[in-house]
N, C-alpha and C. Protein backbone atom coordinates (compact mmCIF):
# COMPACT_ATOMS: atom_id res chain seq x y z
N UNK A 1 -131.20 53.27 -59.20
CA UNK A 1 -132.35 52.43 -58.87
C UNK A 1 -131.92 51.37 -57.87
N UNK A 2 -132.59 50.96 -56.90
CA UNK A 2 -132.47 50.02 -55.93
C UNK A 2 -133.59 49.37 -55.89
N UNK A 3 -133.70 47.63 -55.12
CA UNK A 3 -134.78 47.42 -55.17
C UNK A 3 -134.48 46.96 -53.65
N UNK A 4 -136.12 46.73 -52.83
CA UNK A 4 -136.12 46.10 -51.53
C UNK A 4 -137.01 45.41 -51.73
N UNK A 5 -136.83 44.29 -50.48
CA UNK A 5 -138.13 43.44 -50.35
C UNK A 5 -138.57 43.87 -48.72
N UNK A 6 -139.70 44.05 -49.12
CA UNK A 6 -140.45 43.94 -47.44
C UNK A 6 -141.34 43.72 -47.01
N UNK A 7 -141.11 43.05 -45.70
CA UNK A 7 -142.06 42.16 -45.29
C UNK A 7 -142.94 43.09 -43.94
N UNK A 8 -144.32 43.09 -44.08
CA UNK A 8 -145.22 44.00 -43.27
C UNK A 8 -145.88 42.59 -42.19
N UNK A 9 -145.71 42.78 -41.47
CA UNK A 9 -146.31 41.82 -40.33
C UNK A 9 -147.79 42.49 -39.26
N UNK A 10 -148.98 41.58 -38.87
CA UNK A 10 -149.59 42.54 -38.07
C UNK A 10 -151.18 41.53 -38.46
N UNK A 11 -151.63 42.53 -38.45
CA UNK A 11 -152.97 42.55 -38.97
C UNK A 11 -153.38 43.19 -40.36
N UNK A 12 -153.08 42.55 -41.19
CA UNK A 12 -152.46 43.40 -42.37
C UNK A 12 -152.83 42.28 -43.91
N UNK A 13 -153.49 41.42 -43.70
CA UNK A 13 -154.64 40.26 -44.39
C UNK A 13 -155.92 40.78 -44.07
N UNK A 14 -157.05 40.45 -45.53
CA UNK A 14 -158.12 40.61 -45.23
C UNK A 14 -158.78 42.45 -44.89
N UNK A 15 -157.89 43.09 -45.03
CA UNK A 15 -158.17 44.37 -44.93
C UNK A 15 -158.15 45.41 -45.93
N UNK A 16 -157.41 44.84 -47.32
CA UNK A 16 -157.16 45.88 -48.11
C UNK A 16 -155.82 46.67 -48.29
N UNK A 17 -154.95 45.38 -47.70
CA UNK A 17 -153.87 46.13 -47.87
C UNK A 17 -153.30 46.83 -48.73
N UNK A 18 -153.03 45.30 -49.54
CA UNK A 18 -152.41 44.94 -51.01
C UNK A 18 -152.90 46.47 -52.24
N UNK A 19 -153.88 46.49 -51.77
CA UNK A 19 -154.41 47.77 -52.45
C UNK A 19 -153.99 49.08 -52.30
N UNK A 20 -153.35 49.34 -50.58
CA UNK A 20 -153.47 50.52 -50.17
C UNK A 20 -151.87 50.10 -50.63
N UNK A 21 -151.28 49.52 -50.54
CA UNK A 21 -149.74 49.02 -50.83
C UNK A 21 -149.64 49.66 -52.41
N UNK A 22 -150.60 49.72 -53.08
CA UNK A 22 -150.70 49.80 -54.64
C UNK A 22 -150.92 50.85 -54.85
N UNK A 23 -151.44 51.72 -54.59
CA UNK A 23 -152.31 53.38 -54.90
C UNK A 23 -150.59 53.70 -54.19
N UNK A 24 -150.29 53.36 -53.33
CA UNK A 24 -149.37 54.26 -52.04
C UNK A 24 -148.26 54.53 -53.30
N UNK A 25 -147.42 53.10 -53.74
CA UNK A 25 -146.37 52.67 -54.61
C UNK A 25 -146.42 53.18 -55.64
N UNK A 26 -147.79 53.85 -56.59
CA UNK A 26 -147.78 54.58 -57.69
C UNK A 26 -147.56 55.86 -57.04
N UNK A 27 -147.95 55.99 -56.41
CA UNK A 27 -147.64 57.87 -55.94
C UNK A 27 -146.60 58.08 -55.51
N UNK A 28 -145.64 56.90 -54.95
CA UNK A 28 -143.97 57.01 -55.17
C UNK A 28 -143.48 57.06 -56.18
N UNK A 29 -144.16 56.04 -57.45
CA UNK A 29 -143.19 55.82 -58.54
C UNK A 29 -142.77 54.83 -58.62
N UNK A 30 -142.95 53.98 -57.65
CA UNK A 30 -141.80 52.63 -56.84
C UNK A 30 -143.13 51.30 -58.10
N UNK A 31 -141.99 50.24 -58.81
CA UNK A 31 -142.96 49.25 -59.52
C UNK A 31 -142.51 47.96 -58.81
N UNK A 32 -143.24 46.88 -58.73
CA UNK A 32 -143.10 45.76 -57.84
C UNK A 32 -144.00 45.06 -57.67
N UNK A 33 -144.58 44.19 -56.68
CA UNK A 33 -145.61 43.72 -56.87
C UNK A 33 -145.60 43.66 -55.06
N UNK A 34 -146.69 43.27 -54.30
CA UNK A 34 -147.52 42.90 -53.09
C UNK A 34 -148.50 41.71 -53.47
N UNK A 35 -148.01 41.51 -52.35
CA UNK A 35 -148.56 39.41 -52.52
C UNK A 35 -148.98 39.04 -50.68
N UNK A 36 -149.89 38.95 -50.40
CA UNK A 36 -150.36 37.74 -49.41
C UNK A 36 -149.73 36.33 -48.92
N UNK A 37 -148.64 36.50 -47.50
CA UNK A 37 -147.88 35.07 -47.74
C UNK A 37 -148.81 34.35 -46.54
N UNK A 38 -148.70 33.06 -46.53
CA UNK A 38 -149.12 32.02 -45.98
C UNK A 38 -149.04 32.75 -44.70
N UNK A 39 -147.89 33.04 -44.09
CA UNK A 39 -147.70 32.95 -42.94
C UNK A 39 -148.29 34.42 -41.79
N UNK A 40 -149.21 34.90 -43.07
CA UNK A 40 -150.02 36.03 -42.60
C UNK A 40 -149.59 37.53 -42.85
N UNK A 41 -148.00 37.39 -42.95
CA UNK A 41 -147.19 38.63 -43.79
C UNK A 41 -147.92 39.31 -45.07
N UNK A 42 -147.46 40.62 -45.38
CA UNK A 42 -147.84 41.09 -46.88
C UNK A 42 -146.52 41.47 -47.24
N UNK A 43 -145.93 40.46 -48.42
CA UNK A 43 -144.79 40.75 -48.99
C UNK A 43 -144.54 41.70 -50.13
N UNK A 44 -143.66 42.63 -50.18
CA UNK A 44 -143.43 43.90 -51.26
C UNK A 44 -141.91 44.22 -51.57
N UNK A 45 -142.09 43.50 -52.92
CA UNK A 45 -141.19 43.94 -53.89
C UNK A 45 -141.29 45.14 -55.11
N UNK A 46 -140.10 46.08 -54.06
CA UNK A 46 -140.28 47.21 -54.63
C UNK A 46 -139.07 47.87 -54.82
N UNK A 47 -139.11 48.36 -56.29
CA UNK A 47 -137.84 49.01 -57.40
C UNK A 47 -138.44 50.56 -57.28
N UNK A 48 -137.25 50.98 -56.85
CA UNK A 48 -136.96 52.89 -57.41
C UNK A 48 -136.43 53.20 -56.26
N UNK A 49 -136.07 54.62 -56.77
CA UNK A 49 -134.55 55.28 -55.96
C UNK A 49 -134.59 55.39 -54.95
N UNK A 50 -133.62 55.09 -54.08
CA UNK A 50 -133.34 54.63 -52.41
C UNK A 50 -134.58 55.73 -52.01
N UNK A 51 -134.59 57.15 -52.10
CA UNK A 51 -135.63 58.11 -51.45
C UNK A 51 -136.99 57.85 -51.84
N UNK A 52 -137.26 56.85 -52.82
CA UNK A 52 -138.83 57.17 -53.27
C UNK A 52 -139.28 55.40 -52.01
N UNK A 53 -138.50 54.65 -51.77
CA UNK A 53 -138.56 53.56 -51.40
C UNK A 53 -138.62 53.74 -50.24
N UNK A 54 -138.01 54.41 -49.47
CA UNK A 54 -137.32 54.94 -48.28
C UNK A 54 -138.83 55.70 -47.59
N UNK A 55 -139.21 56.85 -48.57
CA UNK A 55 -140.01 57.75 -48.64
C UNK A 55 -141.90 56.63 -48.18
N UNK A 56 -141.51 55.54 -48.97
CA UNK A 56 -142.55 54.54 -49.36
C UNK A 56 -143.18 53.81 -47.93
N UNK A 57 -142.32 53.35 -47.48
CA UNK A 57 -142.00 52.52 -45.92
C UNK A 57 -141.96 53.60 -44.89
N UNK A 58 -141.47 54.98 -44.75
CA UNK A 58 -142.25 55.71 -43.66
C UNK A 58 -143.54 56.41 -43.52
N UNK A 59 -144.04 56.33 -45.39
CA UNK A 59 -145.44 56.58 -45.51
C UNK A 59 -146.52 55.46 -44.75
N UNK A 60 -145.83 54.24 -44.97
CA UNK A 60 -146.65 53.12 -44.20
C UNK A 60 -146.57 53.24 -42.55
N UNK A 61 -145.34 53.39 -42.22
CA UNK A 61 -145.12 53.35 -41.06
C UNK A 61 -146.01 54.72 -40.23
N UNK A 62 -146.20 55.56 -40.89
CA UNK A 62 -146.67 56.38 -40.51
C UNK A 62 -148.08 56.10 -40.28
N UNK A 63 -148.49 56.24 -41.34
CA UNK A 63 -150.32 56.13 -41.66
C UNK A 63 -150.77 55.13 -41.30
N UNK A 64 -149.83 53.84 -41.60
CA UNK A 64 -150.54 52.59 -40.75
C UNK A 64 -151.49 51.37 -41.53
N UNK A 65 -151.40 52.64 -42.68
CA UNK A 65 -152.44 51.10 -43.64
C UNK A 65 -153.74 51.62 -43.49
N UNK A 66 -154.83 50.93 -44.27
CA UNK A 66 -156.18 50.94 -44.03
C UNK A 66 -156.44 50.76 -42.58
N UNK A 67 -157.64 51.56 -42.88
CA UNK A 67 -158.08 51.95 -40.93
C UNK A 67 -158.23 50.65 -40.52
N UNK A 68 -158.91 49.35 -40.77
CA UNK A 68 -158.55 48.21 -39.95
C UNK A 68 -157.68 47.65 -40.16
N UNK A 69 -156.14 47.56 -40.30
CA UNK A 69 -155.01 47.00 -40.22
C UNK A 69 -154.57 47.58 -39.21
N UNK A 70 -153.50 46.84 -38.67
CA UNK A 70 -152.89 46.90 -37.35
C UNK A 70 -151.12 46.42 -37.93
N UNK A 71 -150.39 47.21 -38.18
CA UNK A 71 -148.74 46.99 -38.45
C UNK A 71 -148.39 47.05 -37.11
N UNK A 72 -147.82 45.49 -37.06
CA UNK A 72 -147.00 44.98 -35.46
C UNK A 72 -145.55 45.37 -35.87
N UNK A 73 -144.88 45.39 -37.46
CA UNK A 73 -143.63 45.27 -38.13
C UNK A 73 -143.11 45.02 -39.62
N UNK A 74 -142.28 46.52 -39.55
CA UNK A 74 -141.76 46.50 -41.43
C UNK A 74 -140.46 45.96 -40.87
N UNK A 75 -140.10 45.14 -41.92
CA UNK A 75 -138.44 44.34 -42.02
C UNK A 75 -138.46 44.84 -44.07
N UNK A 76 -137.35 45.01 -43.89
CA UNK A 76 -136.48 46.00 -45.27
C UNK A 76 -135.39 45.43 -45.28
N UNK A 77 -135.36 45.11 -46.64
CA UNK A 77 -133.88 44.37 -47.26
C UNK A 77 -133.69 44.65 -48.07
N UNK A 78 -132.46 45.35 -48.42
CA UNK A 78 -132.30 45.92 -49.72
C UNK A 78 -131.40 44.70 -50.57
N UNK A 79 -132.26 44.56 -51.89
CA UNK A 79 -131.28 43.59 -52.43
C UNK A 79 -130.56 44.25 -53.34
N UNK A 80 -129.12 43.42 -53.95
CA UNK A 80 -128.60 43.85 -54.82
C UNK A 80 -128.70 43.92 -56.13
N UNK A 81 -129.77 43.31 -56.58
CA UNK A 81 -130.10 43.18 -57.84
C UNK A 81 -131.42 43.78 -58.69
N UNK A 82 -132.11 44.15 -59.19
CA UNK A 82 -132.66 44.89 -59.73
C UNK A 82 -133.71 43.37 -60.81
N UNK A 83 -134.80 43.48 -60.68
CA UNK A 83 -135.73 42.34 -61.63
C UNK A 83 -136.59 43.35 -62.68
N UNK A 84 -136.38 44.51 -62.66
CA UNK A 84 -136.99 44.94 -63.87
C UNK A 84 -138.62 45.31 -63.79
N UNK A 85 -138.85 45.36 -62.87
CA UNK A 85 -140.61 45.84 -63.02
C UNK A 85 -140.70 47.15 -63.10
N UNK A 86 -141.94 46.89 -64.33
CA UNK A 86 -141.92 48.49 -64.97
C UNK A 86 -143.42 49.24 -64.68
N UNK A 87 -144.28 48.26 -63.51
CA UNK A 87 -145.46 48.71 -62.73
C UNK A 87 -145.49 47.98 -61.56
N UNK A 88 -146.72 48.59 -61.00
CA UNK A 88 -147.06 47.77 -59.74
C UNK A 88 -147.74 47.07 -59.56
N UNK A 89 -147.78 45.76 -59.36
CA UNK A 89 -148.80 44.58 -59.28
C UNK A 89 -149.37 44.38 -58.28
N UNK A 90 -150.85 44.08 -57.82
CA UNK A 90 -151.09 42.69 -56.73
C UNK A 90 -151.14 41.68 -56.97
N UNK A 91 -150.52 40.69 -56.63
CA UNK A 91 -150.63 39.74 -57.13
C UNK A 91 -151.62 39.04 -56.22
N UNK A 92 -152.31 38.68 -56.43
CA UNK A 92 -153.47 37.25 -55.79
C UNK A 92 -153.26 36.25 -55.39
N UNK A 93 -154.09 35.97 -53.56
CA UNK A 93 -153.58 35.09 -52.96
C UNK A 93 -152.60 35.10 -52.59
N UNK A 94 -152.71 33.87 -51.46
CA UNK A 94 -151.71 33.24 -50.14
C UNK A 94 -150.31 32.38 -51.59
């Protein structure tokens, strides 16, 4: 198990992300949560095996998100530690 954090930059507020971030992440397997940051980012913390994560972030990169989002940029950090989420959350709000 590995976990990453990543940060989606763009047009990517106000569209439905967080949602499409959520349906996407169960059909990996991947548990974590997606959150709305201030600075207009959609942040995703996400646990499961390097390929389902991996697998997760070129599904985005690919498809692009809900038809009105616009991804300018995924940044991926794999951390070393593992927090234990055993689903996938949105969490609400900036």
């Amino acid at each position: 198990m590995r976990r990453a954090t990543i940060t989606i930059s763009g047009r990517v507020q106000g569209v439905g992300f967080r949602y499409y971030a959520s349906e996407l992440a169960e059909r990996y397997g991947i548990a974590g949560t997606v959150q709305n940051q201030r600075d207009g980012t959609v942040h995703i913390e996400a646990e499961g095996e390097n390929s389902q994560i991996r697998s997760f972030v070129q599904h985005i990169q690919l498809d692009g998100g809900p038809l009105t989002a616009r991804i300018e940029d995924i940044d991926v950090e794999w951390e070393p530690h593992l927090k234990g989420f055993t689903d996938f959350t949105v969490v609400g709000g900036h």
